[in-house]
Protein backbone atom coordinates (compact mmCIF):
# COMPACT_ATOMS: atom_id res chain seq x y z
CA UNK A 1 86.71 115.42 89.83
CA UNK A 2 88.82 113.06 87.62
CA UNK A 3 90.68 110.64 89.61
CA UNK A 4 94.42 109.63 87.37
CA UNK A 5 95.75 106.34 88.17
CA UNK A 6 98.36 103.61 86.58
CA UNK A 7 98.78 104.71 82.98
CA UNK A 8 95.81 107.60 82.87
CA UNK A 9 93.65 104.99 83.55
CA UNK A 10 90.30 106.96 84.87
CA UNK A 11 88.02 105.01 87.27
CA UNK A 12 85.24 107.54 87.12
CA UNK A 13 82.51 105.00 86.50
CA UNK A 14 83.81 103.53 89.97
CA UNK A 15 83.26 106.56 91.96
CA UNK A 16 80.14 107.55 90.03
CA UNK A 17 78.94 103.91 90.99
CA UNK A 18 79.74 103.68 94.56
CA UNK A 19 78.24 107.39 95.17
CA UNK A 20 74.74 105.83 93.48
CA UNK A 21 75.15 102.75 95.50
CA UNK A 22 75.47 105.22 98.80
CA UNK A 23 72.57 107.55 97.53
CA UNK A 24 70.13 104.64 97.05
CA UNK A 25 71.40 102.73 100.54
CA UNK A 26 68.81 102.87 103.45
CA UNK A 27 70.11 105.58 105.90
CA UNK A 28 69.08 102.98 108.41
CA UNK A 29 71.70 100.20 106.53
CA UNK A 30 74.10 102.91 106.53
CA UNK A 31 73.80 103.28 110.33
CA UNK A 32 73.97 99.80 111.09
CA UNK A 33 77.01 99.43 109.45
CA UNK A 34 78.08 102.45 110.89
CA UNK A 35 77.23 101.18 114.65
CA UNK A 36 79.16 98.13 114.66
CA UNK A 37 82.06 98.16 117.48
CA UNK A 38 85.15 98.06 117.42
CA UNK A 39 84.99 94.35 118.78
CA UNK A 40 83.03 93.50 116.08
CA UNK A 41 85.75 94.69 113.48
CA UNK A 42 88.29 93.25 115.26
CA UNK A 43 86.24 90.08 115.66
CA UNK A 44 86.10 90.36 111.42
CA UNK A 45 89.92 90.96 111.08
CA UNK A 46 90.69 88.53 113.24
CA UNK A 47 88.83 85.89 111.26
CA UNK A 48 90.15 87.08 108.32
CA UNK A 49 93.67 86.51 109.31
CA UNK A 50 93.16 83.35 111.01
CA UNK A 51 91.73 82.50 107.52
CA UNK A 52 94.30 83.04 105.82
CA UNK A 53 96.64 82.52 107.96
CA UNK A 54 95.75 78.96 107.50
CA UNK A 55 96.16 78.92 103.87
CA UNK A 56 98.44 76.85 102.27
CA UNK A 57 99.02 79.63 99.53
CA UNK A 58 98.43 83.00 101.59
CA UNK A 59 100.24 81.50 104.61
CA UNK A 60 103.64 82.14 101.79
CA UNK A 61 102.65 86.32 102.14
CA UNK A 62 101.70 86.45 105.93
CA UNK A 63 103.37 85.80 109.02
CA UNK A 64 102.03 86.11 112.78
CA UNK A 65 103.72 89.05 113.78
CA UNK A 66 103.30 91.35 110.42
CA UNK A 67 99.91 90.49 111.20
CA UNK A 68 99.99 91.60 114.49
CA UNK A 69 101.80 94.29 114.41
CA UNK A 70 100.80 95.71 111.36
CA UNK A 71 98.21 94.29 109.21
CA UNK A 72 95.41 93.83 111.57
CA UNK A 73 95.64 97.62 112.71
CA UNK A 74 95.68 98.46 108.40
CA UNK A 75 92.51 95.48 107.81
CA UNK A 76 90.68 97.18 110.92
CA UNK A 77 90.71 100.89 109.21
CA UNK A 78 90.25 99.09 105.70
CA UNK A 79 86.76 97.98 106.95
CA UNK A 80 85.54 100.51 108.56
CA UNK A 81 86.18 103.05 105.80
CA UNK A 82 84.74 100.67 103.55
CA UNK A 83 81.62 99.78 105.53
CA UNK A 84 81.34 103.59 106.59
CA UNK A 85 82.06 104.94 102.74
CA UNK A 86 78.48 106.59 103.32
CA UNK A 87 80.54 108.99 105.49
CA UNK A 88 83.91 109.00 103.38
CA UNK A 89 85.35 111.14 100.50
CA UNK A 90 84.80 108.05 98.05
CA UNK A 91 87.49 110.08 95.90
CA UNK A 92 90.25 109.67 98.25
CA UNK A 93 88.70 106.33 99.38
CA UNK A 94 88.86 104.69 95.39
CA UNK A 95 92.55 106.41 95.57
CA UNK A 96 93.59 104.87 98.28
CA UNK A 97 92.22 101.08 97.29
CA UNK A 98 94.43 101.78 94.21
CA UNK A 99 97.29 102.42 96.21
CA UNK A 100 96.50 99.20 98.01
CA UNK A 101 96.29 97.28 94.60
CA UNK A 102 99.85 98.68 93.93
CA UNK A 103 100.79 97.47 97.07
CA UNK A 104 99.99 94.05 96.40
CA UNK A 105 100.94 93.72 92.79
CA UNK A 106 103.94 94.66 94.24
CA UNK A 107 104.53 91.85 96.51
CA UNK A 108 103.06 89.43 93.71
CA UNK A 109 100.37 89.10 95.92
CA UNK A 110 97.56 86.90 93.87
CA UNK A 111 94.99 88.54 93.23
CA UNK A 112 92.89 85.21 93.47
CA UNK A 113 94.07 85.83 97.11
CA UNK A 114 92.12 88.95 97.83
CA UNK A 115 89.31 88.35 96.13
CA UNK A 116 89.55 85.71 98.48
CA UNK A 117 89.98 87.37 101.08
CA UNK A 118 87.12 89.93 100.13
CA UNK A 119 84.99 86.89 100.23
CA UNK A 120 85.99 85.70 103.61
CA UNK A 121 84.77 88.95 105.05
CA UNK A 122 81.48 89.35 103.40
CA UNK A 123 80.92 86.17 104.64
CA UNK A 124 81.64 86.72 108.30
CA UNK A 125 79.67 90.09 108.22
CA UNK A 126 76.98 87.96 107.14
CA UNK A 127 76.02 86.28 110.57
CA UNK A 128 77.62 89.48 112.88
CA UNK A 129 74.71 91.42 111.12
CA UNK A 130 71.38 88.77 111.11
CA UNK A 131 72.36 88.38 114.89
CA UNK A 132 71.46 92.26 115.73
CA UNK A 133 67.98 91.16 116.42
CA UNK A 134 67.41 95.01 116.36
CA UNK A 135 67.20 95.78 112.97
CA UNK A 136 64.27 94.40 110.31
CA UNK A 137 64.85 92.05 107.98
CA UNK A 138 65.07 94.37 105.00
CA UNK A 139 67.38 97.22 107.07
CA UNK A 140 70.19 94.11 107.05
CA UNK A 141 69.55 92.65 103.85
CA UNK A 142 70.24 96.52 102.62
CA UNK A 143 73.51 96.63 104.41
CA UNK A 144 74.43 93.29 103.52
CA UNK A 145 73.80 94.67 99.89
CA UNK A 146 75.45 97.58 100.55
CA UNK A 147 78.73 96.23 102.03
CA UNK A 148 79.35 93.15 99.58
CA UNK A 149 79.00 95.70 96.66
CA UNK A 150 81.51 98.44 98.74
CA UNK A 151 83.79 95.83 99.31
CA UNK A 152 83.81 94.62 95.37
CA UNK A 153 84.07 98.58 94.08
CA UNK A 154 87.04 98.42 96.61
CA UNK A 155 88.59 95.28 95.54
CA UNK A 156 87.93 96.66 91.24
CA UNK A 157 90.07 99.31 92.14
CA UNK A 158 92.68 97.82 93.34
CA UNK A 159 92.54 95.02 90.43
CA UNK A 160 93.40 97.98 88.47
CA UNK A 161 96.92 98.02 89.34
CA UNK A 162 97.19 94.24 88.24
CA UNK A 163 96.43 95.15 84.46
CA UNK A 164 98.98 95.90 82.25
CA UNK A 165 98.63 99.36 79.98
CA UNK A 166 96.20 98.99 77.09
CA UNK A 167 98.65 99.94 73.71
CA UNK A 168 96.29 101.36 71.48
CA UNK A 169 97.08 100.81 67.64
CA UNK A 170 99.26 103.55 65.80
CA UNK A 171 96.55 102.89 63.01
CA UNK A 172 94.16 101.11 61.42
CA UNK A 173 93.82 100.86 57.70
CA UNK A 174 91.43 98.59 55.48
CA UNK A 175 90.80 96.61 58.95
CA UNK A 176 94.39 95.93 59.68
CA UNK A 177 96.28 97.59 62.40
CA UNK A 178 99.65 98.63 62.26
């Protein structure tokens, strides 16, 4: 399947990517991501938007009650069909994170901003998951692994609609291009 987005721009080494990342994923990491509650993601969302709530720079994109009434509900799907990609049509999923690039490029969002944002995540999953006393060592260390690089294939597709068109050159002779 060839996935078309901004200006035939293929992301086919995305999706082949995150399908090898999925294959190669512990089942067991996949299920612990899988098992967290729906406390837990909200618990993650919630930190996320107090985060960046409290940003000088995001604060200028976000406002209480967008987040509220629509953003946290949009963040709360966005991470668990990110975290539970194992289980997703990564086709429609990589689609979809472009849409949500497009979105923000938009809105001028920066995309310094969700990268940071990206970050701020990762690092909250970080402690949720080392407290399940549960799971080994190396079954969280996998799904650590397995959700920080999700989250980046996520975030590289939706970078995508950030970059402008690449013009390729009518011609090149004797190593000048017209």
């Amino acid at each position: 399947m060839t996935i078309s987005v901004k200006n035939d721009y293929h992301i086919e080494p995305l999706l082949s990517e995150w399908r090898t990342l999925v294959e190669i994923t512990q089942p067991e990491a996949h299920a612990l991501l899988l098992s967290l509650s729906d406390d837990e993601v909200r618990y993650l969302v919630d930190r996320f938007y107090d985060y960046m709530l409290n940003d000088e720079q995001a604060h200028r994109y976000l406002n209480t009650r967008q987040v509220t009434e629509q953003l946290s509900i949009s963040m709360f799907h966005w991470l668990r069909s990110v975290l539970g990609s194992s289980q997703q049509d990564l086709a429609a999923l990589l689609a979809q994170q472009h849409h949500v690039g497009v979105v923000h490029a938009r809105i001028g969002l920066p995309i310094d901003l969700v990268a940071r944002g990206a970050r701020k995540l990762k690092n909250d999953l970080y402690p949720l998951l080392t407290h399940k006393g549960e799971q080994s060592p190396f079954v969280i260390n996998s799904a650590l692994c397995f959700s920080g690089l999700a989250m980046d294939t996520a975030l590289e597709a939706m970078t995508i609609a950030y970059s402008p068109p690449i013009k390729m050159p009518c011609a090149i002779r004797n190593g000048i291009v017209y």
